[in-house]
Protein backbone atom coordinates (compact mmCIF):
# COMPACT_ATOMS: atom_id res chain seq x y z
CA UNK A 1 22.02 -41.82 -20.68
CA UNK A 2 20.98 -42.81 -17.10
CA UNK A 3 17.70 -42.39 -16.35
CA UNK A 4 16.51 -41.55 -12.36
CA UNK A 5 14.59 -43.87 -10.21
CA UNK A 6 11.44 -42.53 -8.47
CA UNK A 7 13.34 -43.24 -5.55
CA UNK A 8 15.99 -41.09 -6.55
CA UNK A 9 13.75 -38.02 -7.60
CA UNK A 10 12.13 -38.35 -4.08
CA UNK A 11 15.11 -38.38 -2.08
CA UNK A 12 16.52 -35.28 -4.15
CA UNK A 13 13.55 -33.22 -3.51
CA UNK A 14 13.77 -34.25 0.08
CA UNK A 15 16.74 -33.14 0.32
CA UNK A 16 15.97 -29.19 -1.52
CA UNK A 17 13.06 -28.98 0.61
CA UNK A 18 15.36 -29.56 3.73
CA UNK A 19 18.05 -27.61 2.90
CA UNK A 20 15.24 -24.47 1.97
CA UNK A 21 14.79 -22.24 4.92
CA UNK A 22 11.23 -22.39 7.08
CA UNK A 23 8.82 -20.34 6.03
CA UNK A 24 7.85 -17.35 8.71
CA UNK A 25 4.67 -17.96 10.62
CA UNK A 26 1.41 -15.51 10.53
CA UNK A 27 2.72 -14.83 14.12
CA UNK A 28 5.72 -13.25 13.31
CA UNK A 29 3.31 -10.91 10.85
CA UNK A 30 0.82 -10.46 13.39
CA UNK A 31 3.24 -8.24 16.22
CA UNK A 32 3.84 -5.47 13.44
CA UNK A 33 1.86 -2.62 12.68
CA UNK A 34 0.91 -2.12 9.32
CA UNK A 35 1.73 0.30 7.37
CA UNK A 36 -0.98 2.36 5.84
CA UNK A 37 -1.17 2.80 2.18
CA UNK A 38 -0.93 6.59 0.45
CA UNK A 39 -4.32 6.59 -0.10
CA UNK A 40 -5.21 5.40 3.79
CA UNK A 41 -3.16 8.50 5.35
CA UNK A 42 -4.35 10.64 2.72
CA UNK A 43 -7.65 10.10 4.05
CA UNK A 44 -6.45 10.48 7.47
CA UNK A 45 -4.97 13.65 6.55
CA UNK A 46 -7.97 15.11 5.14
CA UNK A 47 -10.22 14.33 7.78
CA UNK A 48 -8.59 15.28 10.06
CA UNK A 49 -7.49 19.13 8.99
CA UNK A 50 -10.66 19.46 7.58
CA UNK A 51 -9.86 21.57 4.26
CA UNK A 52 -9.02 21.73 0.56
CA UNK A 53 -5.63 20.12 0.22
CA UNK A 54 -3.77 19.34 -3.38
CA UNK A 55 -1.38 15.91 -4.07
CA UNK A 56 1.84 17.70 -3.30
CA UNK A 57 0.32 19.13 0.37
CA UNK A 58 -1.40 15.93 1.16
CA UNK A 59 2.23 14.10 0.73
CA UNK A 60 3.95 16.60 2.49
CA UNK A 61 1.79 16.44 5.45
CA UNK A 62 2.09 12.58 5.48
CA UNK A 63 5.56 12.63 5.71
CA UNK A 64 5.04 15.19 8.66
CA UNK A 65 2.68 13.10 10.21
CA UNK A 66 5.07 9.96 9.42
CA UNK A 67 1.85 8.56 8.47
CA UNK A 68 3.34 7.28 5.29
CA UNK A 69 6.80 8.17 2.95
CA UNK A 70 7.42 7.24 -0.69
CA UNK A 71 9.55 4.69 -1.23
CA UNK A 72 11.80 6.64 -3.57
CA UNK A 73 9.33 6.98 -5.99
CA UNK A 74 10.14 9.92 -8.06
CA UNK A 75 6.45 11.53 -8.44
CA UNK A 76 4.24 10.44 -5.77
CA UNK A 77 2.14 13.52 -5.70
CA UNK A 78 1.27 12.41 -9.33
CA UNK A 79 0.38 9.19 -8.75
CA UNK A 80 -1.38 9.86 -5.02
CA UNK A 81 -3.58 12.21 -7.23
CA UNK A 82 -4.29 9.42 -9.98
CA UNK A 83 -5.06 6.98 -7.06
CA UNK A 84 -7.37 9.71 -5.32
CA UNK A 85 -8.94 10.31 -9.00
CA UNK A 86 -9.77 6.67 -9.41
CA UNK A 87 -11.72 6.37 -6.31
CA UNK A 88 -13.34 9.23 -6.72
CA UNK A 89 -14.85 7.55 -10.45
CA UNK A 90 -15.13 3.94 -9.00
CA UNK A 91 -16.60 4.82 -5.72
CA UNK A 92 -18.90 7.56 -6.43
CA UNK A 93 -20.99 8.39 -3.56
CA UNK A 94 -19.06 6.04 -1.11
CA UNK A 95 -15.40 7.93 -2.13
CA UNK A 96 -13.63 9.09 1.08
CA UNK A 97 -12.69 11.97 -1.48
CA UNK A 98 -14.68 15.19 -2.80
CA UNK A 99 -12.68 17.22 -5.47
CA UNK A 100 -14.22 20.41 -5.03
CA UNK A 101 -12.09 22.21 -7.39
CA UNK A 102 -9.71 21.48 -9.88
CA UNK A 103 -6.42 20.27 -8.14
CA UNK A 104 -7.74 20.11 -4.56
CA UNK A 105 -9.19 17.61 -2.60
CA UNK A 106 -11.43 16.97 0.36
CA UNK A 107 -12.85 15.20 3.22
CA UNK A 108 -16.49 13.31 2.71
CA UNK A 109 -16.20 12.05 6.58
CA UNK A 110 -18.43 14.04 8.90
């Protein structure tokens, strides 16, 4: 069994760090728009139509909007009305949701 020198073990990881390709910059970040999440343009959506909407309306009208699209995701109305639920409980008062009746969902900015 040979055993490497410390020399050795540098030079090798020299090497693999050389041969790796550089890392993109924040700059190269920083020129794209971002994309908003479901739960962003569902916000958007709301305020600005300005009445009761359910999941599968809310993602429809994204998509209209090209606000936001699933990304294959084979139930986002479900889980865009999970999301919505859960801010709605963590948030409380400060929710950019109101669920004024069972399966529909509003505004809270005036």
């Amino acid at each position: 069994m040979s055993k490497k020198s410390p020399k050795t073990a540098k030079t090798e990881a020299a090497a693999t760090e050389a041969s790796r390709p550089a890392k993109k910059t924040a700059k190269s970040r920083a020129n794209k728009p971002k994309n908003l999440s479901a739960l962003d343009a569902a916000a958007q959506v709301l305020a600005t139509r300005g009445e009761q909407m359910t999941a599968p309306e809310l993602i429809a009208a994204m998509a209209d909007q090209k606000l936001w699209t699933s990304p294959n995701g084979k139930t986002p109305a479900a889980t865009l009305y999970a999301a919505i639920l859960r801010e709605i409980t963590t948030k409380g008062k400060e929710s950019r949701f109101a669920r004024p009746e069972r399966g529909k969902f509003a505004s809270t900015a005036k």
